[in-house]
Protein backbone atom coordinates (compact mmCIF):
# COMPACT_ATOMS: atom_id res chain seq x y z
CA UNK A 1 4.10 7.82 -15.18
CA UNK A 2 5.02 11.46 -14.24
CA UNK A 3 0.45 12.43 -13.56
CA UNK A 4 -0.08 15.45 -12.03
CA UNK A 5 -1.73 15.26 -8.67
CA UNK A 6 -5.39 16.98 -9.86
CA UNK A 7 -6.78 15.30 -7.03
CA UNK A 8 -5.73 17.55 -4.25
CA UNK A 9 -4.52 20.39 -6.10
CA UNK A 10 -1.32 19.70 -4.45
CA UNK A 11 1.09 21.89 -6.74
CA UNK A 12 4.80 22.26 -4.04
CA UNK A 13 4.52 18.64 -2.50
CA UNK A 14 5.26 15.90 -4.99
CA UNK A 15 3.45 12.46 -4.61
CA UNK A 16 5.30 8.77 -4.89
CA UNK A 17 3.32 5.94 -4.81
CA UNK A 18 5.24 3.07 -3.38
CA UNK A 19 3.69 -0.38 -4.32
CA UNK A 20 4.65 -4.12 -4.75
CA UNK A 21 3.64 -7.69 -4.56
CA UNK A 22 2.48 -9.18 -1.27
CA UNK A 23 5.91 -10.17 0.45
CA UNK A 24 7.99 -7.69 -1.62
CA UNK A 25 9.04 -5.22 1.65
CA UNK A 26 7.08 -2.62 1.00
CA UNK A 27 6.27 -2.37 4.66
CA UNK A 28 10.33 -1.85 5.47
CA UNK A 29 10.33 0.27 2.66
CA UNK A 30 7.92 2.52 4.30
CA UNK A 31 9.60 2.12 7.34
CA UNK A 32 12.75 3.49 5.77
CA UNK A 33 11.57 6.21 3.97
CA UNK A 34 10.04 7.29 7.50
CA UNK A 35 13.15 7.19 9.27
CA UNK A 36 14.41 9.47 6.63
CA UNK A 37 11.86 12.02 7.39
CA UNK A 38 9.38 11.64 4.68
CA UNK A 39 5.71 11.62 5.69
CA UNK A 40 4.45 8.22 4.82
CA UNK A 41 0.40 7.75 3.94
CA UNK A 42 0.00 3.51 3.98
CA UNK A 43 -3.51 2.23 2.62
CA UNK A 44 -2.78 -0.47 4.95
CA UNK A 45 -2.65 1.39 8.41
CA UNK A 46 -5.49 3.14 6.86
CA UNK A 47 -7.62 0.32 6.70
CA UNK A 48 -6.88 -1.10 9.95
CA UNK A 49 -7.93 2.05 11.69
CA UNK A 50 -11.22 2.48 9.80
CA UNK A 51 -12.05 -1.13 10.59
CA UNK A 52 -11.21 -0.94 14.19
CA UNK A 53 -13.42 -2.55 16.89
CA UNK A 54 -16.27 -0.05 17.74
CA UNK A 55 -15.89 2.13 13.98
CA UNK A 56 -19.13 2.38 11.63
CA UNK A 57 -17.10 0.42 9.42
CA UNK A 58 -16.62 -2.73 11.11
CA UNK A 59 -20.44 -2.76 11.72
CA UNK A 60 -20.91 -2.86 8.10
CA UNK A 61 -18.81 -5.18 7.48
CA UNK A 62 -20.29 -7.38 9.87
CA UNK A 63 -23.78 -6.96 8.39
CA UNK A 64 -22.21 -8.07 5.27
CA UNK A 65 -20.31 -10.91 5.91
CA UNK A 66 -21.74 -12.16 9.81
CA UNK A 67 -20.22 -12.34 12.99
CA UNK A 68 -18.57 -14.80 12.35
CA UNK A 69 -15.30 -12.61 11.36
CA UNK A 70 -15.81 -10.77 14.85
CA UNK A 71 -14.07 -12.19 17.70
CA UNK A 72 -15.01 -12.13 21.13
CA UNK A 73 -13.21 -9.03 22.21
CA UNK A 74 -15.29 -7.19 19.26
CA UNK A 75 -12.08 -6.92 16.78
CA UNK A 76 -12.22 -7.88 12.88
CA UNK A 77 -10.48 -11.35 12.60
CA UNK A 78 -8.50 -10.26 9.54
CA UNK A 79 -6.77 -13.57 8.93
CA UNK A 80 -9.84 -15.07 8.80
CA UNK A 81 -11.51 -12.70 6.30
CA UNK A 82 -8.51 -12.68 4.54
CA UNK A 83 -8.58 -16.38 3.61
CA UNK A 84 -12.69 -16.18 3.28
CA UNK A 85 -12.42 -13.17 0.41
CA UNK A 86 -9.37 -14.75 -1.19
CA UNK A 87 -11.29 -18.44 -1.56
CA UNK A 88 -14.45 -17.07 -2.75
CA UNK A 89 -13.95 -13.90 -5.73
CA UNK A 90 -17.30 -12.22 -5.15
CA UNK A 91 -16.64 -11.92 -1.77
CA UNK A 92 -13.78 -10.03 -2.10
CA UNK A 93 -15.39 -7.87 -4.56
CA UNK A 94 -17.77 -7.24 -1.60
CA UNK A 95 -14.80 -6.52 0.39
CA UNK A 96 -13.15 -3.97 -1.94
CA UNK A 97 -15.99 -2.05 -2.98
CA UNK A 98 -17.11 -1.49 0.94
CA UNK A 99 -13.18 -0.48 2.04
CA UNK A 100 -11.70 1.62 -1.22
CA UNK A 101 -13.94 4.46 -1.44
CA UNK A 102 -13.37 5.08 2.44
CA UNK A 103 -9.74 4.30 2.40
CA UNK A 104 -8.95 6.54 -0.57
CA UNK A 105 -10.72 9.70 1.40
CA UNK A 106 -8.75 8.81 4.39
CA UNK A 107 -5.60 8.92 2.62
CA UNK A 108 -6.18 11.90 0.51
CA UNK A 109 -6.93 13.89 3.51
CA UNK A 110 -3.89 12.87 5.39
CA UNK A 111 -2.00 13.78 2.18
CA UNK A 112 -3.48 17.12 1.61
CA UNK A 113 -3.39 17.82 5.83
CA UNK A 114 0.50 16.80 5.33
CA UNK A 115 0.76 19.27 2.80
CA UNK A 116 -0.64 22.04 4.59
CA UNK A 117 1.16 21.52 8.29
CA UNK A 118 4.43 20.02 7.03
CA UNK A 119 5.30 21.35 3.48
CA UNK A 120 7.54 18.15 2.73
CA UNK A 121 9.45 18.05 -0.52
CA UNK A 122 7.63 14.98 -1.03
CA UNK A 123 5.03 12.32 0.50
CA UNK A 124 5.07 8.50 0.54
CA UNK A 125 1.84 6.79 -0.54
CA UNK A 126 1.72 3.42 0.08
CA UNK A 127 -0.77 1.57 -2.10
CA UNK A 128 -0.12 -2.08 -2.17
CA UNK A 129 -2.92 -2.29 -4.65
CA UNK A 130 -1.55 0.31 -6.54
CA UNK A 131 -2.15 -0.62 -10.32
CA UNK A 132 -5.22 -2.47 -9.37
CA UNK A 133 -7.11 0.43 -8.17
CA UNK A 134 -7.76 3.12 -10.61
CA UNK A 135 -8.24 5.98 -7.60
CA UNK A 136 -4.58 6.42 -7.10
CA UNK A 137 -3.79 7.02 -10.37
CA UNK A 138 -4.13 11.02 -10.80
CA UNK A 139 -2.72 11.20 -7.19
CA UNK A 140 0.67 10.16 -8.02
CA UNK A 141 3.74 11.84 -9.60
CA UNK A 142 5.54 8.88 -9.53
CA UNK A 143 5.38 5.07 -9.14
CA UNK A 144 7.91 3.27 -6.85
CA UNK A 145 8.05 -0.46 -6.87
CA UNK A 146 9.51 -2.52 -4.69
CA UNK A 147 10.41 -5.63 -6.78
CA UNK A 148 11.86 -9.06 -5.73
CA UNK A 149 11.20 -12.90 -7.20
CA UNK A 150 8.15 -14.65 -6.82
CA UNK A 151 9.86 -17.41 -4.63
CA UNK A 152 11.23 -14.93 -2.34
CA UNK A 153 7.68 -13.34 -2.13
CA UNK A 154 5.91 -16.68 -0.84
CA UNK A 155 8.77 -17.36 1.49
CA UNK A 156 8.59 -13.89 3.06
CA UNK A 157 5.02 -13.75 3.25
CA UNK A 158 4.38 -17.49 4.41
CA UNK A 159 7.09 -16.36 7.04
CA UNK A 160 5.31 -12.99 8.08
CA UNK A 161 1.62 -13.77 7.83
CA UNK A 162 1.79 -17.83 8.62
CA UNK A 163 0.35 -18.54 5.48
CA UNK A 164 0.27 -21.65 3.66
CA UNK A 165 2.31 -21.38 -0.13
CA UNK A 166 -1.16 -21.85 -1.56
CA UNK A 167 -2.76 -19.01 0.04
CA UNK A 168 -0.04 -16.77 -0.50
CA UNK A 169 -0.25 -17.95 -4.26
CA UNK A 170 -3.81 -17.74 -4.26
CA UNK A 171 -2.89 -13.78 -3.26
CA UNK A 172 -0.42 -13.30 -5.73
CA UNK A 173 -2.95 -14.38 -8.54
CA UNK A 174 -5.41 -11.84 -7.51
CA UNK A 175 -2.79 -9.09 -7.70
CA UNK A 176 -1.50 -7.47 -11.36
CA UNK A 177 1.23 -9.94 -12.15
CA UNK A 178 5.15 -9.20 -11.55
CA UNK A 179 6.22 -8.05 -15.41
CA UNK A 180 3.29 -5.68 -15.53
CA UNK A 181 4.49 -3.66 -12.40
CA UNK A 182 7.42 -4.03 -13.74
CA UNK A 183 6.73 -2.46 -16.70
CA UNK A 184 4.45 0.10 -15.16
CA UNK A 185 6.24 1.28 -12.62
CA UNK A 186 8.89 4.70 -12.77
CA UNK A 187 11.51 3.38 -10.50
CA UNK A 188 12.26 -0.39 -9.40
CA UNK A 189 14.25 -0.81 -6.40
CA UNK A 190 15.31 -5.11 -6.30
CA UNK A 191 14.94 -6.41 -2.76
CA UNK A 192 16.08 -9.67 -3.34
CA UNK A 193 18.91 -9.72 -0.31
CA UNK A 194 19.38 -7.66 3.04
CA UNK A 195 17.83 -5.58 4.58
CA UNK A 196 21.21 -3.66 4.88
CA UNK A 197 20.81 -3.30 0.92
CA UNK A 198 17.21 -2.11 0.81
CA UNK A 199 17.92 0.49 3.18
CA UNK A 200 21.29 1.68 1.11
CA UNK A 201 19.18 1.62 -2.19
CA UNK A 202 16.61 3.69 -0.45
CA UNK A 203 18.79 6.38 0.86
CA UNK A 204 20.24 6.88 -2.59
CA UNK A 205 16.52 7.02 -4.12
CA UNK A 206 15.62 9.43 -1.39
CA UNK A 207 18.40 12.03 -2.54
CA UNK A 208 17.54 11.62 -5.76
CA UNK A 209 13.96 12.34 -5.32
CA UNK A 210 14.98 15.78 -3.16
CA UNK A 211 17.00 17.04 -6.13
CA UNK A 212 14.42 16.31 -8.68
CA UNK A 213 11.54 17.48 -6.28
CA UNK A 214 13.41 20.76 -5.88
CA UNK A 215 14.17 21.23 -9.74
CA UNK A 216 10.53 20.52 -10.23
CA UNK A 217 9.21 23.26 -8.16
């Protein structure tokens, strides 16, 4: 996709966006790329925080959907929202429209303060939503998808998230289908097998983004 990031201004410190289907890895991807040294910006971890017990956002969400997603200890029962917002299409629309605006602040500040204090050759931005949300788009230099088959997506995320194979389908069907990331994306790395070969697969992409990071300067 090769878009300049306009939205921070941030001309020395290149941008991927690393996306994929619920149950692809992207999560161990992350992981990886971490262990490598890369600073790593997930949407996820970002949303978690903001809707911690006790933050401003929680409350709202509370107004908005009722207590009932609260439990006792004051925390956001996420499972439980999850499978609320996934049965019922407006209510996830509620969901999105209250989260993304404040999510995609949070993570453009962490980018640009990453910039700043650490200089990297490059960031990892971890959108899972990434060609469903139009905010990303002029952040990102590139697009990195982690790919793997459908059935291995419902088995890992039934397997993760204890999810029945209709709710993880119901999930999948909300997200941009698996030949249009495909087709969108700049770089596909398969993660059909071991974990042994995701993590090969993302050293090599890692030297290859240094080298074309550095040319690019």
């Amino acid at each position: 996709m090769n878009m300049t990031s306009t939205a921070m201004n941030m001309t020395s410190t290149r941008v991927i966006a690393l996306t994929g289907g619920i149950g692809s890895g992207k999560t161990e991807a992350a992981k990886q790329f971490a262990l490598l040294g890369v600073p790593v910006v997930d949407t996820d971890v970002i949303a978690r925080e903001l809707t911690a017990a006790g933050k401003p956002l929680l409350a709202e969400m509370r107004r908005i959907f009722g207590a009932e997603f609260i439990n006792a200890s004051g925390e956001l029962d996420r499972a439980k929202l999850r499978k609320h917002v996934f049965a019922h299409s407006a209510e996830r629309l509620k969901l999105e429209a209250l989260l993304h605006p404040a999510i995609y602040a949070a993570a453009i500040k962490q980018l640009h303060d990453n910039q700043l204090k650490l200089q990297p050759i490059y960031q990892i931005l971890v959108v899972p939503l990434f060609f469903e949300n139009n905010r990303y788009q002029s952040v990102a230099d590139q697009v990195l998808l982690i790919d793997c088959s459908e059935q291995i997506q419902i088995e890992r995320a039934m397997a993760r998230s204890q999810l029945t194979a209709a709710e993880v389908t119901a999930m999948m069907a909300a997200q941009a289908d698996r030949a249009t990331r495909c087709d969108r994306a700049d770089v596909i790395i398969e993660n059909n097998t071991s974990l042994a070969d995701l993590i090969a697969k993302i050293n090599t992409i890692h030297k290859k983004f240094i080298k074309t990071c550095i040319v690019s300067k």
